[in-house]
PDB file of N, CA and C in Angstrom:
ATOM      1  N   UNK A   1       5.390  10.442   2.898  1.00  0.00           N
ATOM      2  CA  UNK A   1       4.796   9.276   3.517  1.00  0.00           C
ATOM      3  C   UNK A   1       4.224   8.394   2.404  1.00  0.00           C
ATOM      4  N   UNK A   2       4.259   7.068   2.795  1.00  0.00           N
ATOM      5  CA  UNK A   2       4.436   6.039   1.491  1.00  0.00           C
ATOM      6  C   UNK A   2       2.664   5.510   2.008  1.00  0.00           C
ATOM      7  N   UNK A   3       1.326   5.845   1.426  1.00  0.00           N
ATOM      8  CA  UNK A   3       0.492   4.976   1.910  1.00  0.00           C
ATOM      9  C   UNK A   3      -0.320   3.791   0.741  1.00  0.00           C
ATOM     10  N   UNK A   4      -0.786   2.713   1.298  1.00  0.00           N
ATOM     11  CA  UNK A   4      -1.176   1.985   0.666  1.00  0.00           C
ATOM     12  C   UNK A   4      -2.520   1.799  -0.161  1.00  0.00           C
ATOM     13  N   UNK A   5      -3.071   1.369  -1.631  1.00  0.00           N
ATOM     14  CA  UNK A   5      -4.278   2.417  -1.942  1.00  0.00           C
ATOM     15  C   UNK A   5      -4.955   0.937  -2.209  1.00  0.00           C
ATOM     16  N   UNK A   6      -4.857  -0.297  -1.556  1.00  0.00           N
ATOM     17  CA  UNK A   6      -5.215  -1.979  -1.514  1.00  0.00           C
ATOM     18  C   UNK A   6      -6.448  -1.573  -1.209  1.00  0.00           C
ATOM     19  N   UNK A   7      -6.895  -0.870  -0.682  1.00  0.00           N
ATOM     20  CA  UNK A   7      -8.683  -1.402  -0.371  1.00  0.00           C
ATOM     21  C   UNK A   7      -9.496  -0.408  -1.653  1.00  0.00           C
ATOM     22  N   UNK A   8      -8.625   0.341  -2.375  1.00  0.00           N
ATOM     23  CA  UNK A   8      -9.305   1.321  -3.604  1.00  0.00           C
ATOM     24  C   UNK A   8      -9.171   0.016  -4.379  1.00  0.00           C
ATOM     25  N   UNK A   9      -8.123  -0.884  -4.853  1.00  0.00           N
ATOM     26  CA  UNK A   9      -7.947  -1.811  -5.771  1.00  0.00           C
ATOM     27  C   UNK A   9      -8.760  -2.603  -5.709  1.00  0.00           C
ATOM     28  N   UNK A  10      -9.092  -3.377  -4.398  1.00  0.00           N
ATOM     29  CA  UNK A  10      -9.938  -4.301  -3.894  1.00  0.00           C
ATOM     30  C   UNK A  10     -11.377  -4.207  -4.301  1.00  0.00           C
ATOM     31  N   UNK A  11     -11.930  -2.907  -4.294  1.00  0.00           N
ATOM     32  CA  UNK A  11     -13.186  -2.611  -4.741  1.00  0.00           C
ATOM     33  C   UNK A  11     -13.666  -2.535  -6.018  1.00  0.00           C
ATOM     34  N   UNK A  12     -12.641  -1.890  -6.519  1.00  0.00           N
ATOM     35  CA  UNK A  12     -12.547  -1.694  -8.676  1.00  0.00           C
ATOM     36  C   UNK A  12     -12.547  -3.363  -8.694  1.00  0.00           C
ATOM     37  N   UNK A  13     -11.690  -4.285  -8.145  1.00  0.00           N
ATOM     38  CA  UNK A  13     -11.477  -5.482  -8.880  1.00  0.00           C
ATOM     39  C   UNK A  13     -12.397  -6.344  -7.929  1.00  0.00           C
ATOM     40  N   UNK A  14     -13.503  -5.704  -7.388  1.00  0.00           N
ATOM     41  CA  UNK A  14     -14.634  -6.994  -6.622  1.00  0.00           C
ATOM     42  C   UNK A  14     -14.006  -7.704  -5.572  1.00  0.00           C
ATOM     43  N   UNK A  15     -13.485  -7.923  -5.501  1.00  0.00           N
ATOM     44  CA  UNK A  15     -12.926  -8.755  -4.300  1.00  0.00           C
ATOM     45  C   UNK A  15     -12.618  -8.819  -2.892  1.00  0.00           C
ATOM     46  N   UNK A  16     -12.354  -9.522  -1.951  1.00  0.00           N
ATOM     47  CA  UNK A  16     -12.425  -9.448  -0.913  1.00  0.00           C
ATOM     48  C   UNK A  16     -11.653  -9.673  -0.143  1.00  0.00           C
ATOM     49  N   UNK A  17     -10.600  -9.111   0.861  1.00  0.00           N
ATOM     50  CA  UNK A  17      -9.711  -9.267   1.276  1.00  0.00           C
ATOM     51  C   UNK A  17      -9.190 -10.824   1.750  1.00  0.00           C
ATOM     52  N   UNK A  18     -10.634 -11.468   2.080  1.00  0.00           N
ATOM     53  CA  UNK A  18     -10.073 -13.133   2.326  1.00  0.00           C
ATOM     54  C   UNK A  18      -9.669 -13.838   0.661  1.00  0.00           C
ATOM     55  N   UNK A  19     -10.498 -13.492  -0.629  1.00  0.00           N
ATOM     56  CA  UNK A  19      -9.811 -13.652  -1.759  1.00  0.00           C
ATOM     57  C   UNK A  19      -8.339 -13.285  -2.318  1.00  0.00           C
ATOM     58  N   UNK A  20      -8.187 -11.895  -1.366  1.00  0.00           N
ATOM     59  CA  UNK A  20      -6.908 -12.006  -2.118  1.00  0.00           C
ATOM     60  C   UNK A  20      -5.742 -12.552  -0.971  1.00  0.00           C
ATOM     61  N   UNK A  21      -6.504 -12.801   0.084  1.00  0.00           N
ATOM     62  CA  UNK A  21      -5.608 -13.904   0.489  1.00  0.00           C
ATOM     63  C   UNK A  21      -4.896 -15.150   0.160  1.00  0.00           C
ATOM     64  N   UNK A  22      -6.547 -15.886   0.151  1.00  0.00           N
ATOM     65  CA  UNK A  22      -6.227 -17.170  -0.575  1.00  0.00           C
ATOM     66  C   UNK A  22      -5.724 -16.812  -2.100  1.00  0.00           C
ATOM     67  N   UNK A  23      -5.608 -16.063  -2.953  1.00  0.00           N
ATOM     68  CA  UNK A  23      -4.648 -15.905  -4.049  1.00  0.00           C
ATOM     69  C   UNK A  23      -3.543 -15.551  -4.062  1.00  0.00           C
ATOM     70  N   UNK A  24      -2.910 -14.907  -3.086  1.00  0.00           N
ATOM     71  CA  UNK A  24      -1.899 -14.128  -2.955  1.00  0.00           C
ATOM     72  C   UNK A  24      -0.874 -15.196  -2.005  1.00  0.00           C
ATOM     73  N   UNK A  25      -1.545 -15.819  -1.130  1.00  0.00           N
ATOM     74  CA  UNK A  25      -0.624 -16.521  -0.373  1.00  0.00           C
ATOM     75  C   UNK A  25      -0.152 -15.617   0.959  1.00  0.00           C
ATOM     76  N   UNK A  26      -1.136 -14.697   1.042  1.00  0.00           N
ATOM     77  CA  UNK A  26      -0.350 -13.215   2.064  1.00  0.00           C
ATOM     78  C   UNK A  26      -1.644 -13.785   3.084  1.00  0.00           C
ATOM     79  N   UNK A  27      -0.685 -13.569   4.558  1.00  0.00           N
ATOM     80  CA  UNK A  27      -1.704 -13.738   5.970  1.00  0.00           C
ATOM     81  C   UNK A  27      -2.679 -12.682   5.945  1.00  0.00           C
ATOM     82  N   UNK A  28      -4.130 -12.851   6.041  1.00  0.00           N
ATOM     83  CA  UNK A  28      -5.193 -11.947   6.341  1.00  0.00           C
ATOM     84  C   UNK A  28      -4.575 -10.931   7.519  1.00  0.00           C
ATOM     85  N   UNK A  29      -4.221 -10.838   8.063  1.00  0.00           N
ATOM     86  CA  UNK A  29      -3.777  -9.932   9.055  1.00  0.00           C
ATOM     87  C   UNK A  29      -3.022  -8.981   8.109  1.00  0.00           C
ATOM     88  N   UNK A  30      -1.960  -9.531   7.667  1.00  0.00           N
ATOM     89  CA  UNK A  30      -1.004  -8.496   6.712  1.00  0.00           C
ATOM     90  C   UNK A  30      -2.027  -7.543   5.739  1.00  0.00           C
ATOM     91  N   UNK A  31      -2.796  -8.098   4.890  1.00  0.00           N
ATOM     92  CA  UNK A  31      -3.719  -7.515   3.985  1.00  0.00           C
ATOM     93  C   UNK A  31      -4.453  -6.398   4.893  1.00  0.00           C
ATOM     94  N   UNK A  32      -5.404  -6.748   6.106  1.00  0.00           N
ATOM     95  CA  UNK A  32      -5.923  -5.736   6.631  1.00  0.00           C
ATOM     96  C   UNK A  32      -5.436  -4.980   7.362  1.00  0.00           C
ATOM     97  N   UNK A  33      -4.067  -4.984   7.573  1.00  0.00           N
ATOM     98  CA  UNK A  33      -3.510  -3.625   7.857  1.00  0.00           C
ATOM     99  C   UNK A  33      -3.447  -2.721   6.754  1.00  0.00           C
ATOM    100  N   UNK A  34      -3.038  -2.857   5.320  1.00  0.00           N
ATOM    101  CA  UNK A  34      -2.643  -2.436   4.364  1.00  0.00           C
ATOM    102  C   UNK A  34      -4.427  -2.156   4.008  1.00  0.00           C
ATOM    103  N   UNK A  35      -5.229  -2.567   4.340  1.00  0.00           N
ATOM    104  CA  UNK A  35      -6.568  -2.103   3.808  1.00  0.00           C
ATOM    105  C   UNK A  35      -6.777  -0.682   4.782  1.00  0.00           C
ATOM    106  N   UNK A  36      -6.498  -1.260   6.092  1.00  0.00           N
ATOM    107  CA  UNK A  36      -6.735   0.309   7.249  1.00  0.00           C
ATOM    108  C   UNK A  36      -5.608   1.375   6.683  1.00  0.00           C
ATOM    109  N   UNK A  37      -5.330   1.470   5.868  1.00  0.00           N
ATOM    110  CA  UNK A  37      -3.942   2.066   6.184  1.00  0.00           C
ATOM    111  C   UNK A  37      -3.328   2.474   7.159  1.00  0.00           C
ATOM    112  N   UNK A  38      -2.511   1.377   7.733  1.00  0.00           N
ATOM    113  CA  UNK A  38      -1.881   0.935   9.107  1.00  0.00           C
ATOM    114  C   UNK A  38      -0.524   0.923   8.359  1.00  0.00           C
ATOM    115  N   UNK A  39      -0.316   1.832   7.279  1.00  0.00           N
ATOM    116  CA  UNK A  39       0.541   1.427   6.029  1.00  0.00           C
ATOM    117  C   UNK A  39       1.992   2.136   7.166  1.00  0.00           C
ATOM    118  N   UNK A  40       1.314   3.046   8.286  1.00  0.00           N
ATOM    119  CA  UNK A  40       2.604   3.883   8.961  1.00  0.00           C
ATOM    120  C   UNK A  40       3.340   3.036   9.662  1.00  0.00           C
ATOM    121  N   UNK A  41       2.870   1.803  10.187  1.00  0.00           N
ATOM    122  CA  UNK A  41       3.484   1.007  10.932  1.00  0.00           C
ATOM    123  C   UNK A  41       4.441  -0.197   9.874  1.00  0.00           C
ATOM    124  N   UNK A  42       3.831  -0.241   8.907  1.00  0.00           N
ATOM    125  CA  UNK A  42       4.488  -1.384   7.760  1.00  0.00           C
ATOM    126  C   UNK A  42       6.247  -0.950   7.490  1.00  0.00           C
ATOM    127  N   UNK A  43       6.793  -1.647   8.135  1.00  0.00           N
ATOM    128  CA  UNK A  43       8.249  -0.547   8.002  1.00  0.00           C
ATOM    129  C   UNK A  43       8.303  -0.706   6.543  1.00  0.00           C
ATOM    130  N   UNK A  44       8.111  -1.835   5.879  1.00  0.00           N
ATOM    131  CA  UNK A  44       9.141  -2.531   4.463  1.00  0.00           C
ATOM    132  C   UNK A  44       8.276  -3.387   3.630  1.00  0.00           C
ATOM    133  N   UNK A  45       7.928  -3.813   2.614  1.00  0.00           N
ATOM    134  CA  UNK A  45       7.367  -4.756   1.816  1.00  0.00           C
ATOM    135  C   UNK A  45       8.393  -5.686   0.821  1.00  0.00           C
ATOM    136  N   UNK A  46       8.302  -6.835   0.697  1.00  0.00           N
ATOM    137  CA  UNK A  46       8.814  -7.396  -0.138  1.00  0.00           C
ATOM    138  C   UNK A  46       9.002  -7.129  -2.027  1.00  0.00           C
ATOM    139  N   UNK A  47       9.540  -7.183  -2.725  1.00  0.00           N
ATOM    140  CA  UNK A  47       9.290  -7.332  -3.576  1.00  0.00           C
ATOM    141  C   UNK A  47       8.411  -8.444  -4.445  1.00  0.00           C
ATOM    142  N   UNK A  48       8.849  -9.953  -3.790  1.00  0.00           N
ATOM    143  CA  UNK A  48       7.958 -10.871  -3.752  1.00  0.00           C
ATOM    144  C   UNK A  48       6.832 -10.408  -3.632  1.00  0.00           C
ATOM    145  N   UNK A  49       6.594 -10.059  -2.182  1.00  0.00           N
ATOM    146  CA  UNK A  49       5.094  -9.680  -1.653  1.00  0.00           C
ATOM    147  C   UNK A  49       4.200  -8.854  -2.782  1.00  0.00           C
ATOM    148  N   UNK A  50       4.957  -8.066  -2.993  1.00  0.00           N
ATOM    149  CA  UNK A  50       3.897  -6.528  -3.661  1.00  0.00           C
ATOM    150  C   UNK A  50       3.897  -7.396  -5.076  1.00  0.00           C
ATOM    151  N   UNK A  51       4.560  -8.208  -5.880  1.00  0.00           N
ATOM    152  CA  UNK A  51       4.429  -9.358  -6.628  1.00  0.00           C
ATOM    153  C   UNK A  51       2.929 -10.150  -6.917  1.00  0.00           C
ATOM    154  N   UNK A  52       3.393 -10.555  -5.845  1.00  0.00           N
ATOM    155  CA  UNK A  52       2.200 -11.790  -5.281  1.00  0.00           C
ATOM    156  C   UNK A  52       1.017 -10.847  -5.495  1.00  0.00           C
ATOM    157  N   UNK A  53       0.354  -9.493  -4.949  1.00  0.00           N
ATOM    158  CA  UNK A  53      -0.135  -8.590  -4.668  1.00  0.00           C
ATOM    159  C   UNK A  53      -0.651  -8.279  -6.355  1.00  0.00           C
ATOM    160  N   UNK A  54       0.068  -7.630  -7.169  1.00  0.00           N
ATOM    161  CA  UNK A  54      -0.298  -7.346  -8.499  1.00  0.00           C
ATOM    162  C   UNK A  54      -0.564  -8.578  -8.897  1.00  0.00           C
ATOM    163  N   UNK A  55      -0.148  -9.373  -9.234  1.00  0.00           N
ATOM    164  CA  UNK A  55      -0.985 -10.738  -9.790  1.00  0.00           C
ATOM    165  C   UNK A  55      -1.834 -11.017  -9.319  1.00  0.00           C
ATOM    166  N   UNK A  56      -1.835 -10.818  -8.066  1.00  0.00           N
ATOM    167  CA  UNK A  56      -3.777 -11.577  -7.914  1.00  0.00           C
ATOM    168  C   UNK A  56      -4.950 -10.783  -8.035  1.00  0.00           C
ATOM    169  N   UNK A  57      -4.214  -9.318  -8.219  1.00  0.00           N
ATOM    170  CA  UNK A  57      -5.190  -8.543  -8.531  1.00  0.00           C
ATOM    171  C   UNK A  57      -4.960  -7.779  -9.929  1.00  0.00           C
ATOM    172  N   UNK A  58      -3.802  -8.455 -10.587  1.00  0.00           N
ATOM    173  CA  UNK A  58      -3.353  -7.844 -12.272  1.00  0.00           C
ATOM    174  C   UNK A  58      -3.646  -6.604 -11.871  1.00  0.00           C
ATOM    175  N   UNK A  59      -2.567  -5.577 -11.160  1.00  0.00           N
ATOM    176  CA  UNK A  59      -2.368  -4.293 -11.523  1.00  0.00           C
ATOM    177  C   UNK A  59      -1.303  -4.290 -11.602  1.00  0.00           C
ATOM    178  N   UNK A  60      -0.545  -3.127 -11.583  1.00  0.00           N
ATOM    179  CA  UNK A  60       0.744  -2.621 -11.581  1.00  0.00           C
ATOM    180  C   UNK A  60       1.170  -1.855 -10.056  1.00  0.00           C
ATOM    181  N   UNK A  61       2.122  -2.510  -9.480  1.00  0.00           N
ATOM    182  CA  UNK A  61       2.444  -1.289  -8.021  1.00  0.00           C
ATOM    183  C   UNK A  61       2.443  -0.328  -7.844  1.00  0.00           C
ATOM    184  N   UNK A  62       2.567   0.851  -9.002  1.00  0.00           N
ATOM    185  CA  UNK A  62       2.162   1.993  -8.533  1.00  0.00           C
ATOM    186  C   UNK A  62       0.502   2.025  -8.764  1.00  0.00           C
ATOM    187  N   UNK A  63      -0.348   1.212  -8.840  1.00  0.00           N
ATOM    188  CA  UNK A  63      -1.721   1.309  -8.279  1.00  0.00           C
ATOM    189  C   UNK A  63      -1.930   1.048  -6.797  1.00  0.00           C
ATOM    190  N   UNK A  64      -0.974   0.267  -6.316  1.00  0.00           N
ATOM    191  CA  UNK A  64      -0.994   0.134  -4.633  1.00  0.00           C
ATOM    192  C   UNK A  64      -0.478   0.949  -3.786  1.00  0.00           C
ATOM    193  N   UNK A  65       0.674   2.212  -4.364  1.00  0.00           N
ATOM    194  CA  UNK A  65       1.046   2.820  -3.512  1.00  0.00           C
ATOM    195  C   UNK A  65       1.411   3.775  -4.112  1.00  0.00           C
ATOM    196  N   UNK A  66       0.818   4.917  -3.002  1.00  0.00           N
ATOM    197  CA  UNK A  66       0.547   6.282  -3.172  1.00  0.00           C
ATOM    198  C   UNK A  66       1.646   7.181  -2.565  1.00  0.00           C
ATOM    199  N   UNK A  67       2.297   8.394  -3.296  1.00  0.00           N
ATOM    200  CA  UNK A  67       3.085   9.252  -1.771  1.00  0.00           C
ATOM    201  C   UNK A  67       2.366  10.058  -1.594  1.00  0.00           C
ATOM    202  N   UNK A  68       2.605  10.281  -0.278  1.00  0.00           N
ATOM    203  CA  UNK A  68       1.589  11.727   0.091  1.00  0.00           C
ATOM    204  C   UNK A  68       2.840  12.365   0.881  1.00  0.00           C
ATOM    205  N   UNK A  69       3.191  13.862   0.038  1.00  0.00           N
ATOM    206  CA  UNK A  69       4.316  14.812   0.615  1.00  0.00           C
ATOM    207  C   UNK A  69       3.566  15.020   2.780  1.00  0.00           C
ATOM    208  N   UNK A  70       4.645  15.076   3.323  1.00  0.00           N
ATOM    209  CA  UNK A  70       4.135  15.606   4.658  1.00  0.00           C
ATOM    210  C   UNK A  70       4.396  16.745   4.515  1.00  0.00           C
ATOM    211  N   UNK A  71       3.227  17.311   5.604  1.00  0.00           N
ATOM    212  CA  UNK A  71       2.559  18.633   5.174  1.00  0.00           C
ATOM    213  C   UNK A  71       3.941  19.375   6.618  1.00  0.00           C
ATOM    214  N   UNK A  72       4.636  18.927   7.135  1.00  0.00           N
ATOM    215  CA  UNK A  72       5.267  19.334   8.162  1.00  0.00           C
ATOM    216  C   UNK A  72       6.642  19.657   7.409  1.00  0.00           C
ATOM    217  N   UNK A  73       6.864  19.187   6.797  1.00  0.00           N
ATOM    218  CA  UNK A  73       8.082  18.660   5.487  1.00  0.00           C
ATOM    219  C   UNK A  73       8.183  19.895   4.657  1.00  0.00           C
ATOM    220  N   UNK A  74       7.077  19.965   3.856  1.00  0.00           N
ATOM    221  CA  UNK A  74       6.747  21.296   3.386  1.00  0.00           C
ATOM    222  C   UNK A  74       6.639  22.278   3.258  1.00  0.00           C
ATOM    223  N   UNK A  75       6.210  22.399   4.816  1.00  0.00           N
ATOM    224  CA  UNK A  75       6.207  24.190   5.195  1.00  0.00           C
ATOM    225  C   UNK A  75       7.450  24.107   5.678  1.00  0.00           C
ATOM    226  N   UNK A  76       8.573  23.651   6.520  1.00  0.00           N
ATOM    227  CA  UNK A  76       9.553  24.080   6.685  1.00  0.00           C
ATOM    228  C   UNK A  76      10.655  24.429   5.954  1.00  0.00           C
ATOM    229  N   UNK A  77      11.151  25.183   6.220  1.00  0.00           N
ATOM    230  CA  UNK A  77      12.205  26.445   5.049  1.00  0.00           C
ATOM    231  C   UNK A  77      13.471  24.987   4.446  1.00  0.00           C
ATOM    232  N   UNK A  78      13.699  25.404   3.514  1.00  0.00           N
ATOM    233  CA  UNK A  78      14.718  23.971   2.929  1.00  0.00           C
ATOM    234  C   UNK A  78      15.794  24.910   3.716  1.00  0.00           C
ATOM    235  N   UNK A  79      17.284  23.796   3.721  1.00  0.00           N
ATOM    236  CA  UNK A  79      18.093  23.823   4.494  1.00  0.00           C
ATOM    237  C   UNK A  79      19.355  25.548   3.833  1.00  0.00           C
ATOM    238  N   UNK A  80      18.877  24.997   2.111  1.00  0.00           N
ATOM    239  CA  UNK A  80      19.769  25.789   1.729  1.00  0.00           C
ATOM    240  C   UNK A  80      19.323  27.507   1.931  1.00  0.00           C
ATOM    241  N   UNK A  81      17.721  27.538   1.965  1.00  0.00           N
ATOM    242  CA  UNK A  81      16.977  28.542   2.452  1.00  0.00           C
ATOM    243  C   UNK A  81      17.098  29.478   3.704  1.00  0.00           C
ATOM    244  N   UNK A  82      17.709  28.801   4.497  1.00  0.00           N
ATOM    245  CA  UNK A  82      17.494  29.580   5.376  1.00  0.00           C
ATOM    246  C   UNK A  82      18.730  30.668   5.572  1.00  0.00           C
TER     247      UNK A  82
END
């Protein structure tokens, strides 16, 4: 599972989700899903977007997004295993 780590960034770099609006050019709605991590419903991101995203907050994308293995994924026996 792919989740989003925008509201950890947001805090290190001061800012406020209506700032990195108005810098980013991204709808406040879009941002605060990605702050709730509502990241399960986000099917897809732009490349543009996640763009726009590191520049207004000068990081790099893998500071915005995290994997987290599913834990359901895991415990089940791999295919060649069984």
């Amino acid at each position: 599972m792919i989740r989003f780590t925008l509201e950890e960034m947001l805090k290190k770099r001061e800012m406020s989700m209506y700032a990195l609006s108005k810098s980013s050019g991204i709808r406040p709605n879009t941002i605060s899903q990605w702050v709730t991590n509502e990241g399960v419903d986000v099917k897809s991101i732009t490349i543009e977007t996640l763009d726009r995203v590191c520049s207004a907050l000068d990081c790099q994308p893998g500071d915005l997004i995290k994997y987290i293995t599913n834990a359901k994924e895991s415990t089940e026996p791999k295919k060649e295993d069984r």
